[in-house]
C-alpha atoms as a PDB file:
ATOM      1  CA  UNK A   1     -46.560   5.218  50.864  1.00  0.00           C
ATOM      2  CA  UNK A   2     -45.228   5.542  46.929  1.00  0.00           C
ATOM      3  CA  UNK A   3     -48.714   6.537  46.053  1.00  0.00           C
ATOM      4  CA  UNK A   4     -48.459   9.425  48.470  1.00  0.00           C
ATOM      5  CA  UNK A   5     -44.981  10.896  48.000  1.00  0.00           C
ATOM      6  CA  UNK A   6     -45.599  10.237  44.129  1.00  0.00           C
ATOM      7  CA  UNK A   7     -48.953  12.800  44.463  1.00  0.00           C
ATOM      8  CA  UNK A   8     -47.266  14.679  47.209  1.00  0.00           C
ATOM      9  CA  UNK A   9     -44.273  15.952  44.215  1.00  0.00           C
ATOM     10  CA  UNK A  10     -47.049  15.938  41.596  1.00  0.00           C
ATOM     11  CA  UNK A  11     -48.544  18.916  43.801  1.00  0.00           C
ATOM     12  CA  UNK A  12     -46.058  20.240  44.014  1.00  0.00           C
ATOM     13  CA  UNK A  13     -44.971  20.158  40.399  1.00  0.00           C
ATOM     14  CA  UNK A  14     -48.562  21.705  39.534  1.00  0.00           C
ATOM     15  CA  UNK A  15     -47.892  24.334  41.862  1.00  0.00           C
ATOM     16  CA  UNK A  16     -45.016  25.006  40.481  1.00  0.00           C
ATOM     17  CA  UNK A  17     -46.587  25.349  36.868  1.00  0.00           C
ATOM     18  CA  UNK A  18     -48.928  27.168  38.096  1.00  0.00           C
ATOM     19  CA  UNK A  19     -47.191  29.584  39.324  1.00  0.00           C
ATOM     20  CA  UNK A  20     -45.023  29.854  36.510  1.00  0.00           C
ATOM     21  CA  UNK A  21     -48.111  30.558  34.388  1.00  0.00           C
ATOM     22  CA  UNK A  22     -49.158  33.525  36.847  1.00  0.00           C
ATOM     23  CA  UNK A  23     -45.051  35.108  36.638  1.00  0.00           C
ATOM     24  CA  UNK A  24     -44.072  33.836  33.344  1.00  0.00           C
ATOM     25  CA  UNK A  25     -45.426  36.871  31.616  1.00  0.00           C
ATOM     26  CA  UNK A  26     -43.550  39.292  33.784  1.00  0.00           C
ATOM     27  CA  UNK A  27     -40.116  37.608  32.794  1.00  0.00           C
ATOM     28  CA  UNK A  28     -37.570  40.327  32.442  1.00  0.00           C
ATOM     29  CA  UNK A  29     -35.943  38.338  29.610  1.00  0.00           C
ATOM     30  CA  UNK A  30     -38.772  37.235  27.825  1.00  0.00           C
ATOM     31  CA  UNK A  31     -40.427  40.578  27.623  1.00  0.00           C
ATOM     32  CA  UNK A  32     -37.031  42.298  26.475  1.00  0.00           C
ATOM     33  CA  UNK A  33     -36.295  39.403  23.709  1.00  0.00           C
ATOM     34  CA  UNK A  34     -40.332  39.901  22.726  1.00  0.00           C
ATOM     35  CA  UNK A  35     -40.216  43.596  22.530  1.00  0.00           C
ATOM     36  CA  UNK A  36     -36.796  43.084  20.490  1.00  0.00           C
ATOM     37  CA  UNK A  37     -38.050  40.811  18.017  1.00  0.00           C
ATOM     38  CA  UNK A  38     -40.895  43.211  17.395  1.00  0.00           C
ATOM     39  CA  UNK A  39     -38.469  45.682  16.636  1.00  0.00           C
ATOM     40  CA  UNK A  40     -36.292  44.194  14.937  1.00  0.00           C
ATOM     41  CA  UNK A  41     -39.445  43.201  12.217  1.00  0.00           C
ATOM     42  CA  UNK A  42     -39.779  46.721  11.896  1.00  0.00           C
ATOM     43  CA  UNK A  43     -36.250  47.932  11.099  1.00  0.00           C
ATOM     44  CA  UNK A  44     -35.702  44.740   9.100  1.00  0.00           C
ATOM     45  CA  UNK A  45     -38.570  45.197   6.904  1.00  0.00           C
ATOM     46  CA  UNK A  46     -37.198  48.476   6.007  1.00  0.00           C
ATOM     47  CA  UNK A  47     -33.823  47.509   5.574  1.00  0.00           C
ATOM     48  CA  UNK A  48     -34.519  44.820   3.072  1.00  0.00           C
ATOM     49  CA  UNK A  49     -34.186  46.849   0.049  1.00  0.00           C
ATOM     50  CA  UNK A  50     -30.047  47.436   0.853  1.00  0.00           C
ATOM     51  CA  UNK A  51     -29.777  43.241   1.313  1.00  0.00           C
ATOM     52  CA  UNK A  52     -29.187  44.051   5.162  1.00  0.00           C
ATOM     53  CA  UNK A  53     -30.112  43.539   8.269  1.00  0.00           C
ATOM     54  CA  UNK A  54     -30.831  45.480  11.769  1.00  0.00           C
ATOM     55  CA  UNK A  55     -28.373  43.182  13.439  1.00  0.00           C
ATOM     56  CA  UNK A  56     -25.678  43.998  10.310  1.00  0.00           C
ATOM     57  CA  UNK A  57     -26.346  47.858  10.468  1.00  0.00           C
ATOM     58  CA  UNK A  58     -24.776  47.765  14.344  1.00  0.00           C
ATOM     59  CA  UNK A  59     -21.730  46.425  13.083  1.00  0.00           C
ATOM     60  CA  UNK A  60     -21.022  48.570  10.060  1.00  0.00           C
ATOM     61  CA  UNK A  61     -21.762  51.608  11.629  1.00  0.00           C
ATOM     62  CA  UNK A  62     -19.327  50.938  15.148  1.00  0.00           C
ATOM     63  CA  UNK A  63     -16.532  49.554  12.401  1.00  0.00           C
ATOM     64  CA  UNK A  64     -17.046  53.142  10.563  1.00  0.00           C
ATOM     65  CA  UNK A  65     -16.593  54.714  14.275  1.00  0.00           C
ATOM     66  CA  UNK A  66     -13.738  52.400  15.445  1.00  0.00           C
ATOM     67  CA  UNK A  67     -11.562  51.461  12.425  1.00  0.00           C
ATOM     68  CA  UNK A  68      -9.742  49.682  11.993  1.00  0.00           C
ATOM     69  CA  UNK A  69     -11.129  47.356  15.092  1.00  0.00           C
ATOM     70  CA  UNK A  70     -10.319  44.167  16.319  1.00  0.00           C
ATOM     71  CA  UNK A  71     -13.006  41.284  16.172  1.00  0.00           C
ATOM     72  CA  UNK A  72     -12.818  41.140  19.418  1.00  0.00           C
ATOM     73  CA  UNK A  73     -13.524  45.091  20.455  1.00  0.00           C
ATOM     74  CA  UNK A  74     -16.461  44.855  17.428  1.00  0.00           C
ATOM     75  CA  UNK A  75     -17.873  42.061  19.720  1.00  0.00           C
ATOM     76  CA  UNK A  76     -17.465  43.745  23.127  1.00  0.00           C
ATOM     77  CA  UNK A  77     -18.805  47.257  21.400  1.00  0.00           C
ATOM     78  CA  UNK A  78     -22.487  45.372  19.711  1.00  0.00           C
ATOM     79  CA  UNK A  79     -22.739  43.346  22.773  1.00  0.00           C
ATOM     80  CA  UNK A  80     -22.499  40.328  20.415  1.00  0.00           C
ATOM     81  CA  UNK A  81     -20.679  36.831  21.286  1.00  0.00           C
ATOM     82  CA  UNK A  82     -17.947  36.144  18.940  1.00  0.00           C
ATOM     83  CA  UNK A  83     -19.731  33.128  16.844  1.00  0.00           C
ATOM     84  CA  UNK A  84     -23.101  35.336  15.772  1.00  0.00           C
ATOM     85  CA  UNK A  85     -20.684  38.677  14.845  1.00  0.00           C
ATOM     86  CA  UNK A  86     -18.093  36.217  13.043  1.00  0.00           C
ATOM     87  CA  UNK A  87     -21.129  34.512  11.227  1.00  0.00           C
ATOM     88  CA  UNK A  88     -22.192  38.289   9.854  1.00  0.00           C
ATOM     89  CA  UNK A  89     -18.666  39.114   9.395  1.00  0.00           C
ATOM     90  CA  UNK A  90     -18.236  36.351   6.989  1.00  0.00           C
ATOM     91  CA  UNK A  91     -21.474  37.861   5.060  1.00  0.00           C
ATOM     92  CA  UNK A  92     -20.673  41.083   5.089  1.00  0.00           C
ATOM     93  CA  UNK A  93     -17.741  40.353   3.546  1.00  0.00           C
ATOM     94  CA  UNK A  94     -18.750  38.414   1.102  1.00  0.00           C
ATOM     95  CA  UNK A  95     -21.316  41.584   0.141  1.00  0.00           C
ATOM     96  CA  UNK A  96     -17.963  43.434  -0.432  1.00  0.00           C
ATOM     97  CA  UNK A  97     -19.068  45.733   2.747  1.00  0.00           C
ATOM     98  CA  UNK A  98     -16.006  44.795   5.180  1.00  0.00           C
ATOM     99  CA  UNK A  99     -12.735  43.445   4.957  1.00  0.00           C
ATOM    100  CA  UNK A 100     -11.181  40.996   7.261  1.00  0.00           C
ATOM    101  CA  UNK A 101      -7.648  41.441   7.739  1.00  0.00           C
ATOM    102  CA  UNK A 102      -4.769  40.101   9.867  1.00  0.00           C
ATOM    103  CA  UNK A 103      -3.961  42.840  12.586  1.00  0.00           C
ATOM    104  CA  UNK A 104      -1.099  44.245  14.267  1.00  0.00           C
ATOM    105  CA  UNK A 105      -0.782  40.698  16.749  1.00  0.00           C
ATOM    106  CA  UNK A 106      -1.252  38.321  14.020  1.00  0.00           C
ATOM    107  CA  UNK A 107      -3.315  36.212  16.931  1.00  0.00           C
ATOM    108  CA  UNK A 108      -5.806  39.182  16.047  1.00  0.00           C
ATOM    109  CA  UNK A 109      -8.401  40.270  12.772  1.00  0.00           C
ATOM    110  CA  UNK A 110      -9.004  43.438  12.343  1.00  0.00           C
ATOM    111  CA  UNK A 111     -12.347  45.042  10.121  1.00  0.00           C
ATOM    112  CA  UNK A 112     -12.905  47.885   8.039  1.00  0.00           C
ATOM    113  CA  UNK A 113     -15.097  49.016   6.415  1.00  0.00           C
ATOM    114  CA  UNK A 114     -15.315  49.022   2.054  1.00  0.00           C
ATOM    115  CA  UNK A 115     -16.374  51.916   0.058  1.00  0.00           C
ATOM    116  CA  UNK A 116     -19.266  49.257  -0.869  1.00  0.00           C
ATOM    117  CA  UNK A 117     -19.923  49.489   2.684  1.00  0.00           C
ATOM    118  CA  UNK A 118     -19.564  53.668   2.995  1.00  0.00           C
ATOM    119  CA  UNK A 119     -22.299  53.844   0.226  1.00  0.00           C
ATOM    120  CA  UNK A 120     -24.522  51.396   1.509  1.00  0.00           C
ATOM    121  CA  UNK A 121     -24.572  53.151   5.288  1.00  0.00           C
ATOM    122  CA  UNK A 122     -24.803  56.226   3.448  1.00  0.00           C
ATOM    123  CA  UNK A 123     -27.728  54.662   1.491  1.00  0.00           C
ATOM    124  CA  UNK A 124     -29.395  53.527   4.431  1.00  0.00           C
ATOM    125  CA  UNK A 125     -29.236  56.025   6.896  1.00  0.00           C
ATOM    126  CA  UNK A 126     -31.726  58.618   6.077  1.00  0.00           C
ATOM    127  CA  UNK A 127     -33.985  55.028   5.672  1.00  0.00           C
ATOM    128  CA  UNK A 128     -32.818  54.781   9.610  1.00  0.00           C
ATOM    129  CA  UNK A 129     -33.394  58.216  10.293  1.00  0.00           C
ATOM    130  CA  UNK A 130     -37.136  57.259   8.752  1.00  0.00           C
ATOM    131  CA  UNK A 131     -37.851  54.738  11.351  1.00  0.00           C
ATOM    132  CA  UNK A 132     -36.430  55.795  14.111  1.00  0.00           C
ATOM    133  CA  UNK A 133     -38.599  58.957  13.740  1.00  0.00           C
ATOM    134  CA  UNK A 134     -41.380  56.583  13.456  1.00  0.00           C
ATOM    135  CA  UNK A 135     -41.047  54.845  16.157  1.00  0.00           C
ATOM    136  CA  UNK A 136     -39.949  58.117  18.152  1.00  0.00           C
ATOM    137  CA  UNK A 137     -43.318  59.538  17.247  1.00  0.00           C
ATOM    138  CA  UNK A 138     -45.437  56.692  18.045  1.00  0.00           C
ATOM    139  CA  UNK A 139     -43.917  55.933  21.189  1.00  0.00           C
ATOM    140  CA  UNK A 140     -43.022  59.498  21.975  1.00  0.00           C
ATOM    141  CA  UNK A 141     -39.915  60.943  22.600  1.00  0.00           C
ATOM    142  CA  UNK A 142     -39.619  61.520  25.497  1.00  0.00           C
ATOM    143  CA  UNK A 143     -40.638  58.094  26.657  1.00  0.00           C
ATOM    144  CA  UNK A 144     -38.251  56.560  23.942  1.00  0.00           C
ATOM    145  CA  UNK A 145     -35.172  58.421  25.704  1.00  0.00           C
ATOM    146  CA  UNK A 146     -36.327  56.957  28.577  1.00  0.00           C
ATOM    147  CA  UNK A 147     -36.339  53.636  27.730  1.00  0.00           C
ATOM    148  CA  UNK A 148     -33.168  53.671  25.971  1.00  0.00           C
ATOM    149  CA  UNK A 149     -31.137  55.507  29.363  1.00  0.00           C
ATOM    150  CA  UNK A 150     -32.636  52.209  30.736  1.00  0.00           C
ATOM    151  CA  UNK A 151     -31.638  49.907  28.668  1.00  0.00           C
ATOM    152  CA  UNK A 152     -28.205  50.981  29.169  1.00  0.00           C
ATOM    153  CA  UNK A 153     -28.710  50.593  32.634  1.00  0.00           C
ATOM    154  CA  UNK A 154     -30.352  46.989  32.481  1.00  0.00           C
ATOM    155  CA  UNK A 155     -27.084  46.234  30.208  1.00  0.00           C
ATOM    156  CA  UNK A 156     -24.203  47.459  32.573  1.00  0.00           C
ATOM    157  CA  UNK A 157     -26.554  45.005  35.440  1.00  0.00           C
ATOM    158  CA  UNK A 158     -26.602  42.113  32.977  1.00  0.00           C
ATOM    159  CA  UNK A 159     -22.755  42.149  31.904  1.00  0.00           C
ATOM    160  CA  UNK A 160     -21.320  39.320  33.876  1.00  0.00           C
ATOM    161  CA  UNK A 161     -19.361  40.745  37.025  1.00  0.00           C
END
């Protein structure tokens, strides 16, 4: 009797497996994080020469829109959890590209950007401009807007409700 409801869940295990095998590669998540990382490569490899990278260039360029801005708005704007945009935070202010100071409720830090940090998006943006022509072009445009109207979509459905 052991013997049989032992193989009995060991079927069903292996179907299970199996099945994840056959679905696995259509995994929303997975393909997104994939896709992501590939990009990411691409925009870091070109970034490398201004010591930064693609998940920096997010945060200086929404401080420069928003400043001064609260950690907590800077997290909510990059879509970033508060321990990975703190961790960056504490480098890029250490690169003299941010400050970190107390804000209005002293519960509260607020950023803004340095001149260091000006020069270096001013620096790097035409280098942006550069790739995301590239990828614009090898994608194609219109394709690429696409895709990104859907991302914001697939974001808004992700955000917790």
């Amino acid at each position: 009797m052991g013997t049989q409801m032992s193989n009995t869940r060991r079927d069903t295990i292996q179907q299970r497996m199996d099945q994840l095998a056959q679905e696995g590669s259509s995994c929303v998540c997975f393909n997104i994080r994939k896709a992501a990382r590939a990009v990411t490569q691409l925009y870091d490899e070109r970034l490398r020469p201004f010591g930064l990278r693609s998940t920096q260039l997010p945060i200086l360029g929404k401080t420069l829109i928003l400043e001064p801005v609260t950690v907590t708005r800077l997290a909510e704007a990059t879509v970033t959890d508060r321990t990975t945009l703190t961790r960056n935070l504490r480098l890029l202010e250490q690169q003299g590209r941010i400050r970190v100071d107390l804000g209005q409720d002293r519960r509260e830090r607020e950023v803004r950007l340095t001149d260091r940090g000006r020069e270096v998006l001013a620096n790097v943006y035409p280098i942006w401009q550069e790739v995301q022509a590239e990828v614009a072009t090898r994608f194609g445009g219109a394709r690429l807007a696409q895709l990104l109207a859907e991302l914001v979509a697939l974001v808004e459905v992700a955000k917790p409700r």
